[in-house]
N, C-alpha and C. Protein backbone atom coordinates (compact mmCIF):
# COMPACT_ATOMS: atom_id res chain seq x y z
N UNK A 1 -71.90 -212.40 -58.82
CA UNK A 1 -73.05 -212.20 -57.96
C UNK A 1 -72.74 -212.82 -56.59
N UNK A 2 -72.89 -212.24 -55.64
CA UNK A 2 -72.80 -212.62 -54.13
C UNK A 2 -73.87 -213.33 -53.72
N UNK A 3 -73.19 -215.11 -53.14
CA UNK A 3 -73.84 -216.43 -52.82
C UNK A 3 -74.51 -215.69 -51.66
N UNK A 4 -75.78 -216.31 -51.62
CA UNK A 4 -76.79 -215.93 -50.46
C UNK A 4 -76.39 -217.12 -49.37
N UNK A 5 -76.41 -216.38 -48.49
CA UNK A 5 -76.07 -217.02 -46.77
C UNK A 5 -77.02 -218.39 -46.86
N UNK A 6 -75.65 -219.63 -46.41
CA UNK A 6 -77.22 -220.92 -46.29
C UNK A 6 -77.36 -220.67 -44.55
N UNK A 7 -79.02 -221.15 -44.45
CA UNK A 7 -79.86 -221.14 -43.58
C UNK A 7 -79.30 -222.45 -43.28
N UNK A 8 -78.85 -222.00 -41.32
CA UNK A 8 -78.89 -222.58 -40.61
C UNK A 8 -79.06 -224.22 -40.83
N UNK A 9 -80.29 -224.80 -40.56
CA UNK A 9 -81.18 -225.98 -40.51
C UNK A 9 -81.83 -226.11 -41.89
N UNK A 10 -81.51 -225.26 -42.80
CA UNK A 10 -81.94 -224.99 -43.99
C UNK A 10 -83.77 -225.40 -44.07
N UNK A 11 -84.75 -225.19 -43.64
CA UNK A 11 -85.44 -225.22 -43.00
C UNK A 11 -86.62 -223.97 -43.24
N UNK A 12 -87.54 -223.64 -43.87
CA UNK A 12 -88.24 -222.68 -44.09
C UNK A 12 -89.12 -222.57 -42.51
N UNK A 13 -89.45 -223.33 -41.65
CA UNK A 13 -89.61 -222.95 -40.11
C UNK A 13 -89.06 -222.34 -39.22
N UNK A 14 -87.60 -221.47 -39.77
CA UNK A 14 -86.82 -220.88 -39.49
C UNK A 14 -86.36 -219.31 -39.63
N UNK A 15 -86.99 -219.53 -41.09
CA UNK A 15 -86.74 -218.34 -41.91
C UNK A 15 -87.84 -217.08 -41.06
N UNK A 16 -88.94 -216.67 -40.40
CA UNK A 16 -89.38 -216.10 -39.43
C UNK A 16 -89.29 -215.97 -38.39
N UNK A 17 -88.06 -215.32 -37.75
CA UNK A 17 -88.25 -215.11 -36.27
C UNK A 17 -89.27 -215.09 -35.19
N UNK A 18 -89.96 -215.40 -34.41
CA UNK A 18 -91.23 -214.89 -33.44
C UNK A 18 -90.72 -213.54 -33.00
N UNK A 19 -91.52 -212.93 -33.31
CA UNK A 19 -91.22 -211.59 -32.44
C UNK A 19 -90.59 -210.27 -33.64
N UNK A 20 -90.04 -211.01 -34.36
CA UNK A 20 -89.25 -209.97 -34.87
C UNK A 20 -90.26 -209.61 -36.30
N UNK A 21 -89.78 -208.47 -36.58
CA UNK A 21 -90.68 -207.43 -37.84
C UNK A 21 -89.71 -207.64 -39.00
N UNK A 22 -90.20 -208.25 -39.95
CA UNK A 22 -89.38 -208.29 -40.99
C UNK A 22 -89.34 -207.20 -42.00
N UNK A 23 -90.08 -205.54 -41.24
CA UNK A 23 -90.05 -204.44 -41.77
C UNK A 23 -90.69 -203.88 -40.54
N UNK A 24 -89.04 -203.08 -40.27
CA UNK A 24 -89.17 -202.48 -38.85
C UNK A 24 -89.30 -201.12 -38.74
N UNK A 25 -88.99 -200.39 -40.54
CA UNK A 25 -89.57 -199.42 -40.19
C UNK A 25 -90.85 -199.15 -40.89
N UNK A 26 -91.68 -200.01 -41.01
CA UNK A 26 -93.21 -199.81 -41.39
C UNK A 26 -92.92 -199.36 -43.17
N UNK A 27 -94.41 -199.07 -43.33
CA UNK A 27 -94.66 -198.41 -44.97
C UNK A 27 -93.90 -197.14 -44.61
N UNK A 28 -93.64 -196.82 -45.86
CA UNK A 28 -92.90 -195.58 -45.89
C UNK A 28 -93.73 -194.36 -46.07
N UNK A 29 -93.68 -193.28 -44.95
CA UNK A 29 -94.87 -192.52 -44.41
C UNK A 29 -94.57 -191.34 -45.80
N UNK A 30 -94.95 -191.11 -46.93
CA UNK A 30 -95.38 -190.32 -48.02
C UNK A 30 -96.22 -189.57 -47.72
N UNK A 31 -96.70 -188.95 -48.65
CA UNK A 31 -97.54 -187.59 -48.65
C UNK A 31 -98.86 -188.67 -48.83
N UNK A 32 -100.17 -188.12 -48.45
CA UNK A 32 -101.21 -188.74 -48.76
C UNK A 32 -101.63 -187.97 -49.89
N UNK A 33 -103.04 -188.71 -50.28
CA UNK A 33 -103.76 -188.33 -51.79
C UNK A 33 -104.30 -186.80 -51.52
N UNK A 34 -104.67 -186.43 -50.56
CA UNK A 34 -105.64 -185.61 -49.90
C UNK A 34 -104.38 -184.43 -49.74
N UNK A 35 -103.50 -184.50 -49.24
CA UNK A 35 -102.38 -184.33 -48.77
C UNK A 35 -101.93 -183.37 -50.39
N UNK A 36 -101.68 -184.17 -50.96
CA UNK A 36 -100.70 -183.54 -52.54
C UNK A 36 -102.19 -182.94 -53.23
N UNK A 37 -103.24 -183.55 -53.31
CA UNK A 37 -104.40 -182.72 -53.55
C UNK A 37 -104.07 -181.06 -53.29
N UNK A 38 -104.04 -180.62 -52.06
CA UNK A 38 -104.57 -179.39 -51.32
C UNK A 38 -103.27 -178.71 -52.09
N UNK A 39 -102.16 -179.05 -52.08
CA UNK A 39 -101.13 -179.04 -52.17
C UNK A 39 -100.92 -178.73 -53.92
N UNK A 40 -101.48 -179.31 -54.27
CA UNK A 40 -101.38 -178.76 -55.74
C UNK A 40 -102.24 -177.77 -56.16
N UNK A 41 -103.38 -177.60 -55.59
CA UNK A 41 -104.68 -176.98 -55.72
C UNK A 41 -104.23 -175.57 -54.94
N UNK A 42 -103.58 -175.60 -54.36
CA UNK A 42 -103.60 -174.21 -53.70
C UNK A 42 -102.57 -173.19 -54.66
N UNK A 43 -101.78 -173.49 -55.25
CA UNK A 43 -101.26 -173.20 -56.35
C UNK A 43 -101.78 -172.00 -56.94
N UNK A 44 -101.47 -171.11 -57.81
CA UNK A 44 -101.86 -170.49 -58.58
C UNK A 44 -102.06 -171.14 -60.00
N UNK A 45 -102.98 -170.50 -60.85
CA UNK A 45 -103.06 -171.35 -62.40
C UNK A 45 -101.86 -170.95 -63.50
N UNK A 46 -102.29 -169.59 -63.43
CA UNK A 46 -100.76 -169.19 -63.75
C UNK A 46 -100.09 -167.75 -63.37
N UNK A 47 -99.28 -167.32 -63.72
CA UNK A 47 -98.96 -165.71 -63.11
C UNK A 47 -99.72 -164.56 -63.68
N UNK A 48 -100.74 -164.78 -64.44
CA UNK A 48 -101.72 -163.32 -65.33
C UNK A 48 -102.94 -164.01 -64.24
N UNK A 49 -103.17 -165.06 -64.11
CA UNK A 49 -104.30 -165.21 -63.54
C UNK A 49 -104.35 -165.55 -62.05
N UNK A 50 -104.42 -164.90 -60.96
CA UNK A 50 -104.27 -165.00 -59.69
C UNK A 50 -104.97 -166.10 -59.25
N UNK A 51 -105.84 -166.51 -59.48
CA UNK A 51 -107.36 -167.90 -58.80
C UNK A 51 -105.77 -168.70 -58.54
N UNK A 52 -106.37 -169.95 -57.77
CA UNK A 52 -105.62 -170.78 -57.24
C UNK A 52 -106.46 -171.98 -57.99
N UNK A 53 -105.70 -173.09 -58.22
CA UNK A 53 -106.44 -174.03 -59.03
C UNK A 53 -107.52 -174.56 -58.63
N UNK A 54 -107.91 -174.66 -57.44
CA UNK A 54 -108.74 -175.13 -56.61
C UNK A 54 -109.93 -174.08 -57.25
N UNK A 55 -110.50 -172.75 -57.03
CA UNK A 55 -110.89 -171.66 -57.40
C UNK A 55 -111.20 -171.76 -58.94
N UNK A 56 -110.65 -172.17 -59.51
CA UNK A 56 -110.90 -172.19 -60.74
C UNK A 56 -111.82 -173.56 -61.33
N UNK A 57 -111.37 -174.19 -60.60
CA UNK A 57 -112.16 -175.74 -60.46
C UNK A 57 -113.63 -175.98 -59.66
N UNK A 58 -113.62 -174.72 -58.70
CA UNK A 58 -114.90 -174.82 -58.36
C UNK A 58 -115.69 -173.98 -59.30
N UNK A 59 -114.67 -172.89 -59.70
CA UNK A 59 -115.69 -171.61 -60.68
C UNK A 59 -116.13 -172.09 -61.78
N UNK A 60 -115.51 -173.62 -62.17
CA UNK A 60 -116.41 -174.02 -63.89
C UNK A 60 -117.15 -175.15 -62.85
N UNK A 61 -117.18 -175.92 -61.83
CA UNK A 61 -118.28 -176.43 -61.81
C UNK A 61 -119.60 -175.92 -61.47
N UNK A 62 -119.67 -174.39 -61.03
CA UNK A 62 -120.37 -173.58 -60.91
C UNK A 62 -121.09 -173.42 -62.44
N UNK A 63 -120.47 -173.21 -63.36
CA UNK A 63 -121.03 -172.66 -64.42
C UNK A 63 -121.40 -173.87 -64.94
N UNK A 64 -121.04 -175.03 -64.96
CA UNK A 64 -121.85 -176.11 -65.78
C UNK A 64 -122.77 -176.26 -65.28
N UNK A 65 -123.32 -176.39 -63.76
CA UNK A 65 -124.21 -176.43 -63.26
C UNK A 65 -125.48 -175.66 -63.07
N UNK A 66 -124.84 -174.11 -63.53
CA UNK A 66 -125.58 -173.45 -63.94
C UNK A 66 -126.35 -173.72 -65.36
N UNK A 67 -125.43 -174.22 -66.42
CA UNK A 67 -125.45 -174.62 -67.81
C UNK A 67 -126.70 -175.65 -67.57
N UNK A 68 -126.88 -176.72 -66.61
CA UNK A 68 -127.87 -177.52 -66.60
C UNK A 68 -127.29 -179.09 -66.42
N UNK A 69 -125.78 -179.30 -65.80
CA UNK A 69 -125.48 -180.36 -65.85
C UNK A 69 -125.42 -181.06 -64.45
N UNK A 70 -126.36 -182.16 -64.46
CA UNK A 70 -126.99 -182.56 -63.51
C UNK A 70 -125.73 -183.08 -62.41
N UNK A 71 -124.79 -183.57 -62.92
CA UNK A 71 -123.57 -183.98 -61.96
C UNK A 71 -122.77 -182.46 -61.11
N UNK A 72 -122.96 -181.53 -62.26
CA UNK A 72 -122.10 -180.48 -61.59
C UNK A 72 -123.23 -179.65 -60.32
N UNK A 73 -124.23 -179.81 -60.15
CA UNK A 73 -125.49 -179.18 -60.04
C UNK A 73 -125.23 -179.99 -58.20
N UNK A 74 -125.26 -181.49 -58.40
CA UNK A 74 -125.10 -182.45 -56.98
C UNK A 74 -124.23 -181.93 -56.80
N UNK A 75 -123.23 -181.55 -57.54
CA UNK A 75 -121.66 -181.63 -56.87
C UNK A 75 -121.82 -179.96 -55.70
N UNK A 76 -122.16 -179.16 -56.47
CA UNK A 76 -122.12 -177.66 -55.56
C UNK A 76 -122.91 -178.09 -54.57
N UNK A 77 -124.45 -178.39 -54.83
CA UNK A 77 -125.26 -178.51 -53.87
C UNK A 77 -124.99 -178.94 -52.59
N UNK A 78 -124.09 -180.37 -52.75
CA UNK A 78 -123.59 -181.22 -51.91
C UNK A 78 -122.26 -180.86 -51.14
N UNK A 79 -122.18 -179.16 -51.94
CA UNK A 79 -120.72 -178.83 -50.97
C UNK A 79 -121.14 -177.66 -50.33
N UNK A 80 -122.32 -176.95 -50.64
CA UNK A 80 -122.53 -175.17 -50.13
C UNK A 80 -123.03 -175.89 -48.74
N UNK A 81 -123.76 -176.85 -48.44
CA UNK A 81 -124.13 -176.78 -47.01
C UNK A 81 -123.73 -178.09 -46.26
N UNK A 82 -123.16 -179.00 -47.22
CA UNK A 82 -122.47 -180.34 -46.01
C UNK A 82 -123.42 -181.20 -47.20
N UNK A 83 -123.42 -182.65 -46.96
CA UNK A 83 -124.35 -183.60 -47.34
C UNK A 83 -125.46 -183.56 -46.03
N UNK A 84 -126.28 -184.08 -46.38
CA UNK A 84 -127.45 -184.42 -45.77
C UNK A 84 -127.47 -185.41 -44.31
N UNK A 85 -127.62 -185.10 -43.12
CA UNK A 85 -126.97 -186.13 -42.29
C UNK A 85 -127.95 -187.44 -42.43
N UNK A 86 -127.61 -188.81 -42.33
CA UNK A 86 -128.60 -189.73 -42.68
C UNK A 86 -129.08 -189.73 -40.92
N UNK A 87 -130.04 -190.13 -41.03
CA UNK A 87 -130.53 -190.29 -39.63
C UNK A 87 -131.19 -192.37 -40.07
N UNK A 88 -130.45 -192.83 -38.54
CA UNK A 88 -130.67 -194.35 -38.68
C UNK A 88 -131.93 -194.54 -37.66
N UNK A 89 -132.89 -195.01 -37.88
CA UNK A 89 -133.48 -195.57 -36.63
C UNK A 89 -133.36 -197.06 -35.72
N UNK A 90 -133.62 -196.98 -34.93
CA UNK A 90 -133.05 -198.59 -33.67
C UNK A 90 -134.09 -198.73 -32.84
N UNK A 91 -134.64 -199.93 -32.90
CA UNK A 91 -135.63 -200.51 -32.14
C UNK A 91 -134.86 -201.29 -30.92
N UNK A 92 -135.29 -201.41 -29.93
CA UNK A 92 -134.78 -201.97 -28.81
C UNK A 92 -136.14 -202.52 -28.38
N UNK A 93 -135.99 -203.67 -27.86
CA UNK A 93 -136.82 -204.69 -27.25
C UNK A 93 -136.30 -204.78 -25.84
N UNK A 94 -137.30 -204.16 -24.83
CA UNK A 94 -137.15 -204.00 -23.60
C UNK A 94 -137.84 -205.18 -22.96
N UNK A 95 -137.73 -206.62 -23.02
CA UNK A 95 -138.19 -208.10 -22.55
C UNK A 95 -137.57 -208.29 -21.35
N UNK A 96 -136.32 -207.72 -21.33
CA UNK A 96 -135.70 -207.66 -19.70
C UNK A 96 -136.32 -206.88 -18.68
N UNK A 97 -136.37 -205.67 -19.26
CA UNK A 97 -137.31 -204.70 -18.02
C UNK A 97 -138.54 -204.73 -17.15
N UNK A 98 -138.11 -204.07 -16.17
CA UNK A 98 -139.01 -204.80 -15.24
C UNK A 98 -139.61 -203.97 -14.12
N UNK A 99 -138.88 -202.70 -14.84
CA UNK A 99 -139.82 -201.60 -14.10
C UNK A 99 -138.49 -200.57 -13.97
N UNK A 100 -138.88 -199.51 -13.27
CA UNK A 100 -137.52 -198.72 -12.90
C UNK A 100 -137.46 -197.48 -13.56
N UNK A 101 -136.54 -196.91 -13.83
CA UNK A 101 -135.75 -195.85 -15.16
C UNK A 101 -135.88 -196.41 -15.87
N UNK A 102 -136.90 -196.20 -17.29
CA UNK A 102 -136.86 -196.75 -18.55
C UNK A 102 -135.48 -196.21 -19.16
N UNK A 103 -135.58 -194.87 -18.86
CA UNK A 103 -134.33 -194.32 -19.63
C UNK A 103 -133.05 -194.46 -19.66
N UNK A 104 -132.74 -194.84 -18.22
CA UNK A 104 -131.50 -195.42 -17.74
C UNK A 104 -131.32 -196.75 -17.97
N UNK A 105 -132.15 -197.86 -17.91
CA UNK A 105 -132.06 -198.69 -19.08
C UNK A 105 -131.91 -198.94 -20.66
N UNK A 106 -132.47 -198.01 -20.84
CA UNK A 106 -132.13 -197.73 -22.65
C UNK A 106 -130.98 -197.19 -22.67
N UNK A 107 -130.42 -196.82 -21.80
CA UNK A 107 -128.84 -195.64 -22.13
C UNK A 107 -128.01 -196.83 -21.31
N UNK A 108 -128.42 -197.74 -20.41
CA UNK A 108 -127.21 -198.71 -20.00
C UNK A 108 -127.26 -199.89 -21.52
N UNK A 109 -128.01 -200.59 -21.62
CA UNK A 109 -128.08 -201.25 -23.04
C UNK A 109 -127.26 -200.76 -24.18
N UNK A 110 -127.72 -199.57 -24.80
CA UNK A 110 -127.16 -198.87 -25.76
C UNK A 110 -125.75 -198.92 -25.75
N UNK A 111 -125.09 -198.29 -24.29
CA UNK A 111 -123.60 -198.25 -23.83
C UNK A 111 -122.97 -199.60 -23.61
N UNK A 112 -123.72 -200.65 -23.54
CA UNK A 112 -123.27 -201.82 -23.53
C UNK A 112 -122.88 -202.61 -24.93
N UNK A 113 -123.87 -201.81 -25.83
CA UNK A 113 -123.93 -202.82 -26.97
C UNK A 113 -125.21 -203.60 -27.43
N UNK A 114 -125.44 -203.70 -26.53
CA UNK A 114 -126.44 -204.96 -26.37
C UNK A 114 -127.64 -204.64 -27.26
């Protein structure tokens, strides 16, 4: 087995360069989940049956949902038109104002953060 190099000052205050990346070329850029998803799904199921797996996976959650199953039922619902957008409401306390453009105060605040 090949002796590992002694350190310098032998010294673990050493062993990190400033500056330097002790992985310079990052994570290793792979396929994502989403990525091999589409990717497998676009597929055919098999050669008698043309659907693409994807197609076939939506066509039985269709039918369970039809069947009466309350998960498959959210699941279409929640895909034929988008989810529901949430709408947040925000109170702002205008104690600074002092007359002027209300509106242009509410839109300088807002853009500020504040």
């Amino acid at each position: 087995m090949a002796k590992k190099p002694e350190k310098q000052d032998g010294s673990r205050a050493t062993q990190f360069k400033p500056g330097v990346s002790g992985n310079p070329g990052g994570q290793s850029k792979g396929p994502t989940i989403p990525k091999l998803l589409r990717e497998i799904t676009s597929k055919k199921v098999s050669l008698k049956d043309k659907r693409t797996k994807m197609q076939a996976i939506l066509e039985r959650a269709v039918k369970q949902a039809m069947a009466g199953h309350k998960e498959a039922r959210e699941f279409v619902a929640s895909r034929m038109e988008g989810k529901a957008i949430e709408r947040i409401a925000q109170e702002i306390q205008l104690t600074d104002f002092t007359g002027g453009n209300a509106e242009e105060y509410v839109r300088s605040k807002l853009s500020n953060g504040d």
